[in-house]
C-alpha atoms as a PDB file:
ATOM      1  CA  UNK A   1       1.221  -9.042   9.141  1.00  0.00           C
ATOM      2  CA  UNK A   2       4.333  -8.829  11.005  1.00  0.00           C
ATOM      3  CA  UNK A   3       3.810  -8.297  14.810  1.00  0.00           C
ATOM      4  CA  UNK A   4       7.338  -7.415  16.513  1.00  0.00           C
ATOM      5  CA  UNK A   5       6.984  -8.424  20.213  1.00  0.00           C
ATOM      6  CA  UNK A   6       9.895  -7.421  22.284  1.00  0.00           C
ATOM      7  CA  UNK A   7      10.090  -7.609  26.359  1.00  0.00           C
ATOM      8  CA  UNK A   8      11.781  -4.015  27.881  1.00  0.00           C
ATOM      9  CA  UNK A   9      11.962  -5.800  31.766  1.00  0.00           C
ATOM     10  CA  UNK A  10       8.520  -6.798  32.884  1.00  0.00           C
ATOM     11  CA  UNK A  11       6.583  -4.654  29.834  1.00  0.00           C
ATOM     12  CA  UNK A  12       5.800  -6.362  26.221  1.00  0.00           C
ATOM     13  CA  UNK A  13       5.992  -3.999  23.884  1.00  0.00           C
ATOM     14  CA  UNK A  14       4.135  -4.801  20.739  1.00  0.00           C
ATOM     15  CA  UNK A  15       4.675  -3.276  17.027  1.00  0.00           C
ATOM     16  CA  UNK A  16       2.561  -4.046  14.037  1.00  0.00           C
ATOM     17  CA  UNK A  17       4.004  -3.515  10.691  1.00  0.00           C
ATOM     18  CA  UNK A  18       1.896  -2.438   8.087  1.00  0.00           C
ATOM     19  CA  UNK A  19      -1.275  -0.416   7.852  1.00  0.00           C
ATOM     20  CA  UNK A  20      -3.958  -1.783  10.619  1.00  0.00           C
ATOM     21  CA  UNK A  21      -6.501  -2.521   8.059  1.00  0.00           C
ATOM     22  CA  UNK A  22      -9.203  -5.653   7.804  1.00  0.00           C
ATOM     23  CA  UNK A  23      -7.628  -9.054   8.701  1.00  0.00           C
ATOM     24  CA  UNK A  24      -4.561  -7.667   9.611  1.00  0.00           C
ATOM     25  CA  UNK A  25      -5.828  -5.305  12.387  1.00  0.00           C
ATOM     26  CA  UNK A  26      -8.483  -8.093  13.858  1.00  0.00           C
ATOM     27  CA  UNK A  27      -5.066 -10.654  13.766  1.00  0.00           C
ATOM     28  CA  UNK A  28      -3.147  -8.013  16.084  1.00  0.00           C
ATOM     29  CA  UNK A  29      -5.890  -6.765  18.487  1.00  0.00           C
ATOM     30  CA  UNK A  30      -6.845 -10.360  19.350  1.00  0.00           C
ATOM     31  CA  UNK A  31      -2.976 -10.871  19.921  1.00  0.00           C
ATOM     32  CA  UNK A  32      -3.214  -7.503  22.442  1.00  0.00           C
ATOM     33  CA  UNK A  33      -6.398  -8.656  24.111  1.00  0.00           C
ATOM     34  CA  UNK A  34      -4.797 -12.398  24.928  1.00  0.00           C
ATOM     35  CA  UNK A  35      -2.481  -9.782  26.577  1.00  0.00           C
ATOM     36  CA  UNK A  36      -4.293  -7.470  28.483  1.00  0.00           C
ATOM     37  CA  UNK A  37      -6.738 -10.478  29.726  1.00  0.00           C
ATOM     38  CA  UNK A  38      -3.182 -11.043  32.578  1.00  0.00           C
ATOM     39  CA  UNK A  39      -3.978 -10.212  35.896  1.00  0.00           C
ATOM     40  CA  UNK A  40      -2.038  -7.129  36.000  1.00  0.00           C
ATOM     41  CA  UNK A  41      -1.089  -6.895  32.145  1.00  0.00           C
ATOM     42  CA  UNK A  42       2.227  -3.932  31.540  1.00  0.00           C
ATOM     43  CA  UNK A  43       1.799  -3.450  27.359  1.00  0.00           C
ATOM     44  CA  UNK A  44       2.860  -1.056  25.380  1.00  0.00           C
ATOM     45  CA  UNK A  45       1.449  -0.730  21.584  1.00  0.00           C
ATOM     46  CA  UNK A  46       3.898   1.249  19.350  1.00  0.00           C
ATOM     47  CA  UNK A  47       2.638   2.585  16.288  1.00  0.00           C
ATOM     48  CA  UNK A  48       5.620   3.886  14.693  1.00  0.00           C
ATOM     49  CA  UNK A  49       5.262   1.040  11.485  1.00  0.00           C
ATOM     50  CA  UNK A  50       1.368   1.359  11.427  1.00  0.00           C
ATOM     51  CA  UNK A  51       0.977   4.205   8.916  1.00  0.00           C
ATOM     52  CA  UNK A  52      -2.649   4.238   9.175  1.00  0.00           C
ATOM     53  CA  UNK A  53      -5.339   2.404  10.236  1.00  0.00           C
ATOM     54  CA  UNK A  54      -9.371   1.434   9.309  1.00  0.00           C
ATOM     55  CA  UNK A  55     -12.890   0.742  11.655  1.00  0.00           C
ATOM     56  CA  UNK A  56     -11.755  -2.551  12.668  1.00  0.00           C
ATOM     57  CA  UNK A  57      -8.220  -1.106  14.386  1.00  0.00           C
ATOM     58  CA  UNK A  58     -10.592   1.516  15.777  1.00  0.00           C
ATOM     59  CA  UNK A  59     -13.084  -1.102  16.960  1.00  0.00           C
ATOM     60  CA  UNK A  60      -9.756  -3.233  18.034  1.00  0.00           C
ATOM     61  CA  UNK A  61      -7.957  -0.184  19.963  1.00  0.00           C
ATOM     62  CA  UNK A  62     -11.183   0.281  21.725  1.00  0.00           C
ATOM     63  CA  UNK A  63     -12.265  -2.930  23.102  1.00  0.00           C
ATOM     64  CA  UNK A  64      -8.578  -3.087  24.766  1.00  0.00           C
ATOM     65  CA  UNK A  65      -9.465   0.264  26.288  1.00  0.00           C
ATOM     66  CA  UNK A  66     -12.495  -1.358  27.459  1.00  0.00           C
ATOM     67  CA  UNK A  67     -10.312  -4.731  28.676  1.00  0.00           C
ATOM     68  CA  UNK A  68      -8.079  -2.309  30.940  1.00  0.00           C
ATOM     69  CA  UNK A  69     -10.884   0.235  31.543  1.00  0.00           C
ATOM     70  CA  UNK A  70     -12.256  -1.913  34.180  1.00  0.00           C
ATOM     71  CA  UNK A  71      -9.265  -1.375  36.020  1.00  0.00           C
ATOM     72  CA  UNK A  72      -8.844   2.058  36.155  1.00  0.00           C
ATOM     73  CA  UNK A  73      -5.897   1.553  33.864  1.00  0.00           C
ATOM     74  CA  UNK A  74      -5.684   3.274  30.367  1.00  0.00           C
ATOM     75  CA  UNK A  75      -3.642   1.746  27.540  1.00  0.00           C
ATOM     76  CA  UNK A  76      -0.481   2.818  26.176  1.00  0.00           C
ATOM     77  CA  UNK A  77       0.686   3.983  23.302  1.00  0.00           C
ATOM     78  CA  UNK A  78       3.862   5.274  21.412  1.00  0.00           C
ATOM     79  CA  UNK A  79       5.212   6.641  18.567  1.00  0.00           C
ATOM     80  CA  UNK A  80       1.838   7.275  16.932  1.00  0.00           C
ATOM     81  CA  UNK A  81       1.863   8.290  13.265  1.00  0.00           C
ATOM     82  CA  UNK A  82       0.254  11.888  13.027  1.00  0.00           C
ATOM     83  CA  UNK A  83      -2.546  10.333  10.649  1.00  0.00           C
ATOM     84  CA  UNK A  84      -3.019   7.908  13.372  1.00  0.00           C
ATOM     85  CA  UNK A  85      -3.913  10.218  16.021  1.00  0.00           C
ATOM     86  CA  UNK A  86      -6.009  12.472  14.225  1.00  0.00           C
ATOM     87  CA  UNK A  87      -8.211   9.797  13.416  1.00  0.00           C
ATOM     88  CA  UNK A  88      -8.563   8.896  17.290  1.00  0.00           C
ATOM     89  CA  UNK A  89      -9.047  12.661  18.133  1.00  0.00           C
ATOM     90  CA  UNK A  90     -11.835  12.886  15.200  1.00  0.00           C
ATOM     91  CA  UNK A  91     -13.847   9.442  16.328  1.00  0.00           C
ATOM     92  CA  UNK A  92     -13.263  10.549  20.494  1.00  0.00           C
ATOM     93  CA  UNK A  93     -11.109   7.770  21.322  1.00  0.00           C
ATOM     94  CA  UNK A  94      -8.139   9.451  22.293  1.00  0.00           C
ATOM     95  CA  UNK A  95      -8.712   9.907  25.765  1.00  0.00           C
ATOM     96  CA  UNK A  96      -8.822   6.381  26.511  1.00  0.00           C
ATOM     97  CA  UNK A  97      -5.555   6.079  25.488  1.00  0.00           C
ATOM     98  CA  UNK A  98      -2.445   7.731  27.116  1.00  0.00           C
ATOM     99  CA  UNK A  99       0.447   9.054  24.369  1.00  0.00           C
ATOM    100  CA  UNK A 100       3.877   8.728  24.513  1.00  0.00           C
ATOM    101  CA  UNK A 101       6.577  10.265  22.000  1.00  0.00           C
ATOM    102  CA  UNK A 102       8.640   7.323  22.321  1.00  0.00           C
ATOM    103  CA  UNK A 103       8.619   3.953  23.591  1.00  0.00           C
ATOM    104  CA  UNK A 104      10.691   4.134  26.966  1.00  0.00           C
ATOM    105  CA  UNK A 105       8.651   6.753  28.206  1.00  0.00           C
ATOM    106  CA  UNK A 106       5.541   4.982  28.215  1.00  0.00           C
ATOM    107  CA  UNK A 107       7.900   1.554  29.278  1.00  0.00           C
ATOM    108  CA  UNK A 108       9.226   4.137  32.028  1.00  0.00           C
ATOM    109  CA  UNK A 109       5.717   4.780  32.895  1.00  0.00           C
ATOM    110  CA  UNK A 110       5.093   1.715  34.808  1.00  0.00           C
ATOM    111  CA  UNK A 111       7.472   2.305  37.389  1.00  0.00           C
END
């Protein structure tokens, strides 16, 4: 799987590309977790190339809501496919996440 990483001033924003499925989403959450483990960690996870996703992205999405969860902080994420977020609204996870339309809005968000 392809996992764009790009800096936008002190965020990371990170893109998979491909469907978040099996090996593929456990290879990209444990990529995201390394990040959020930073003492005050600014990521941003845009979905716009993720198409769909399966139980381990879900289980993936969620323990990084835990990671930052500790901290009052909840994860951000852009561009989700419409597919994508229905399947977070259906399973509850949703709001542990905060949504953004597009990616400099939720970069913008940390100022």
């Amino acid at each position: 799987m392809k996992i764009e990483k790009k800096r936008v001033g002190s965020v990371e924003v990170m893109s998979p590309f491909g469907p978040l499925v099996d090996e593929d989403a456990q290879e990209f959450f444990g990529e995201l977790l390394c990040k959020l483990k930073a003492s005050n960690p600014r990521v941003v996870v845009s979905l716009h190339e993720a198409p769909y996703m399966d139980s381990f992205a879900l289980e993936g999405l969620a323990d990084a809501a835990d990671e930052l969860s500790d901290r009052a902080v909840r994860l951000k994420l852009a561009k989700v496919p419409a597919t994508c977020r229905e399947v977070l609204e259906l399973t509850g996870l949703a709001p542990r996440f905060q949504f953004f339309e597009e990616v400099q809005d939720a970069v913008k968000s940390f100022l």
